[in-house]
C-alpha atoms as a PDB file:
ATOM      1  CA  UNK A   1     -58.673 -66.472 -33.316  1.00  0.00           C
ATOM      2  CA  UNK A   2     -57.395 -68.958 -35.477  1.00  0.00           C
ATOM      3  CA  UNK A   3     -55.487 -71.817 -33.907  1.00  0.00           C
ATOM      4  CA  UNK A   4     -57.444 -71.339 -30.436  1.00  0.00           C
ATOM      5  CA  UNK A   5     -54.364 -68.854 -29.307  1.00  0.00           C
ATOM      6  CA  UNK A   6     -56.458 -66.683 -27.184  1.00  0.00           C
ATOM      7  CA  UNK A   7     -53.047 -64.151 -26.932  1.00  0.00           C
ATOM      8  CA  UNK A   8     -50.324 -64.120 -28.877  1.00  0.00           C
ATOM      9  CA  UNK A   9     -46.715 -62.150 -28.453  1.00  0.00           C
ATOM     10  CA  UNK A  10     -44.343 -61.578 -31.103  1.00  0.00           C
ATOM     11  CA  UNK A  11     -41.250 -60.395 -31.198  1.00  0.00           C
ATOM     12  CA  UNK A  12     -42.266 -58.314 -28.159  1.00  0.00           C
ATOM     13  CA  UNK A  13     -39.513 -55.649 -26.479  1.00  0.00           C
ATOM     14  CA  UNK A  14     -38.868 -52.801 -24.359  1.00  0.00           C
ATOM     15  CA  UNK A  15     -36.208 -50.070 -23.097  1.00  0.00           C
ATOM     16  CA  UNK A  16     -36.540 -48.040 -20.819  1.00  0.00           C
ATOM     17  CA  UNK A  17     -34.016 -45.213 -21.962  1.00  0.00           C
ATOM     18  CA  UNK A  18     -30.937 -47.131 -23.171  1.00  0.00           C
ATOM     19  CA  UNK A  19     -31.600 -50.209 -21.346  1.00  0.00           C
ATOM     20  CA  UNK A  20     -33.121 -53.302 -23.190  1.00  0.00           C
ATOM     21  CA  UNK A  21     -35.643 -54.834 -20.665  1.00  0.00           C
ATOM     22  CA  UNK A  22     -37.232 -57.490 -22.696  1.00  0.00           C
ATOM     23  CA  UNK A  23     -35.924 -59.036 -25.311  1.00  0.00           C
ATOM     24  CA  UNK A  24     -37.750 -60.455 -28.696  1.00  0.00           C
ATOM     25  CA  UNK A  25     -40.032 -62.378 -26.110  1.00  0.00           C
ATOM     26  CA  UNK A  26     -42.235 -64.877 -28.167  1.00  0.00           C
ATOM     27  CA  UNK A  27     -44.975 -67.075 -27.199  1.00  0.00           C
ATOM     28  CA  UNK A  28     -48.652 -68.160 -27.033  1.00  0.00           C
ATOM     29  CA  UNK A  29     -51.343 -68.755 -24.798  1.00  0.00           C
ATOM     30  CA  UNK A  30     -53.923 -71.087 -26.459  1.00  0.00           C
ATOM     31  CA  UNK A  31     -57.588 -70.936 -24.883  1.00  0.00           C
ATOM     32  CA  UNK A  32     -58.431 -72.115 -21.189  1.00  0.00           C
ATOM     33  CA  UNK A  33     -54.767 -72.685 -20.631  1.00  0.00           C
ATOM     34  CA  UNK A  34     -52.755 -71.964 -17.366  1.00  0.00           C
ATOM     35  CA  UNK A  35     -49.635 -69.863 -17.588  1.00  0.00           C
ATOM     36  CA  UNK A  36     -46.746 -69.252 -15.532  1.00  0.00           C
ATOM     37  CA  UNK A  37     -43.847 -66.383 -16.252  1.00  0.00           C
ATOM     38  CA  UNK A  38     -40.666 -67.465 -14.060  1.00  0.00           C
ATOM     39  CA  UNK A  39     -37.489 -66.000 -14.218  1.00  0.00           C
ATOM     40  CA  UNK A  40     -35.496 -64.462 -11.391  1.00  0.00           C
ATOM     41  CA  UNK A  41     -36.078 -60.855 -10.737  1.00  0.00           C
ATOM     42  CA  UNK A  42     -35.299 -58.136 -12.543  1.00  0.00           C
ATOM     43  CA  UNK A  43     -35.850 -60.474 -16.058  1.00  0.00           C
ATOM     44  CA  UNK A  44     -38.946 -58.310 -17.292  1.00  0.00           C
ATOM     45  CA  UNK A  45     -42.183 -60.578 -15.854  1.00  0.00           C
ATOM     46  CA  UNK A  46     -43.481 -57.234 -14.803  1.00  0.00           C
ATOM     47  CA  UNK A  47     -42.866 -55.165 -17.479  1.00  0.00           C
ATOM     48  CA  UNK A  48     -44.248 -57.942 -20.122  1.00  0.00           C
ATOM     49  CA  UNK A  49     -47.563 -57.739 -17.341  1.00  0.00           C
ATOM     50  CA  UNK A  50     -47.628 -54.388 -17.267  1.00  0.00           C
ATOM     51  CA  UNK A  51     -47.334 -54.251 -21.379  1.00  0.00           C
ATOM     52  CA  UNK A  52     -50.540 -56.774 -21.571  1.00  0.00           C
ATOM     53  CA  UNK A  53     -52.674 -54.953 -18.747  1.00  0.00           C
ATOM     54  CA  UNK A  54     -52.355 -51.698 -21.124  1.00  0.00           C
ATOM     55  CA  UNK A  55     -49.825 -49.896 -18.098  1.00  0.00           C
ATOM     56  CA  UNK A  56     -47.181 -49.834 -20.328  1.00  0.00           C
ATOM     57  CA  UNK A  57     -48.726 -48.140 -23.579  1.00  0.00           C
ATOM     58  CA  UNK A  58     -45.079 -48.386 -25.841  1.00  0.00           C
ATOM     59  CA  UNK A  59     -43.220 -51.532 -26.879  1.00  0.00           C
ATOM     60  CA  UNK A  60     -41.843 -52.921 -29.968  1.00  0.00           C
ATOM     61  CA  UNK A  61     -43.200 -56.052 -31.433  1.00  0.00           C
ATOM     62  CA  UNK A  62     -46.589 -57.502 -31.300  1.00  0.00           C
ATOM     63  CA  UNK A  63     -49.681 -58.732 -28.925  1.00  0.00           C
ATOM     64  CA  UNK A  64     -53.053 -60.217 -30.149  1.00  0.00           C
ATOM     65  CA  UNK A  65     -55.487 -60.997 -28.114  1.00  0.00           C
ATOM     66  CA  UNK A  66     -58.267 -63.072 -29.176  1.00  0.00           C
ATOM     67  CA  UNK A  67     -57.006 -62.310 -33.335  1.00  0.00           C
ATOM     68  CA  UNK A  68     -56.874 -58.551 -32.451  1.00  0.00           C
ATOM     69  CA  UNK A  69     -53.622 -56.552 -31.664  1.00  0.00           C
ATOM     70  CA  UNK A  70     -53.723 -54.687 -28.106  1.00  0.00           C
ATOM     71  CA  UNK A  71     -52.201 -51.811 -29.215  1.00  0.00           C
ATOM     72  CA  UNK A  72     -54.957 -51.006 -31.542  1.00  0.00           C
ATOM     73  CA  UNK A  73     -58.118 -51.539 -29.288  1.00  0.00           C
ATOM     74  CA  UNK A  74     -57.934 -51.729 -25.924  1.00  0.00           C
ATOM     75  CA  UNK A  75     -61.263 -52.988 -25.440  1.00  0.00           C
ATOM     76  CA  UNK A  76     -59.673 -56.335 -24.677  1.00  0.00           C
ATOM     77  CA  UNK A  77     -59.199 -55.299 -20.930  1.00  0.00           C
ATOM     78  CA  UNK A  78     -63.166 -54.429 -20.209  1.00  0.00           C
END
């Protein structure tokens, strides 16, 4: 992946029904980093795990890993 961003999220969000439970989250995770998701509870850490571990299989937005998007190959997780 260009840029050594091993994943990349874009404009990532979810609802469950009405409810907006992530928001436009953006960021990157360049390779052999360490990364941290704080926020008190109920702020969507799980749900944006669950989203990148394939659990959650609809989302708006984007997530590359390694150049590719998730949502199109989920190869990424074997």
């Amino acid at each position: 992946m260009s840029n050594n961003n091993l994943v990349k999220i874009e404009e990532v969000s979810k609802y469950f029904g009405k409810t907006k439970v992530l928001n436009n989250i953006n960021f990157k995770i360049p390779e052999k980093a360490v990364l941290g998701i704080l926020g008190p509870n109920g702020s969507g850490k799980s749900t944006l795990m669950r989203i990148i571990a394939g659990l959650i299989r609809s989302w708006e937005g984007n997530i590359y890993f390694d150049g590719k998007p998730i949502n199109q190959d989920s190869t990424y997780l074997h």
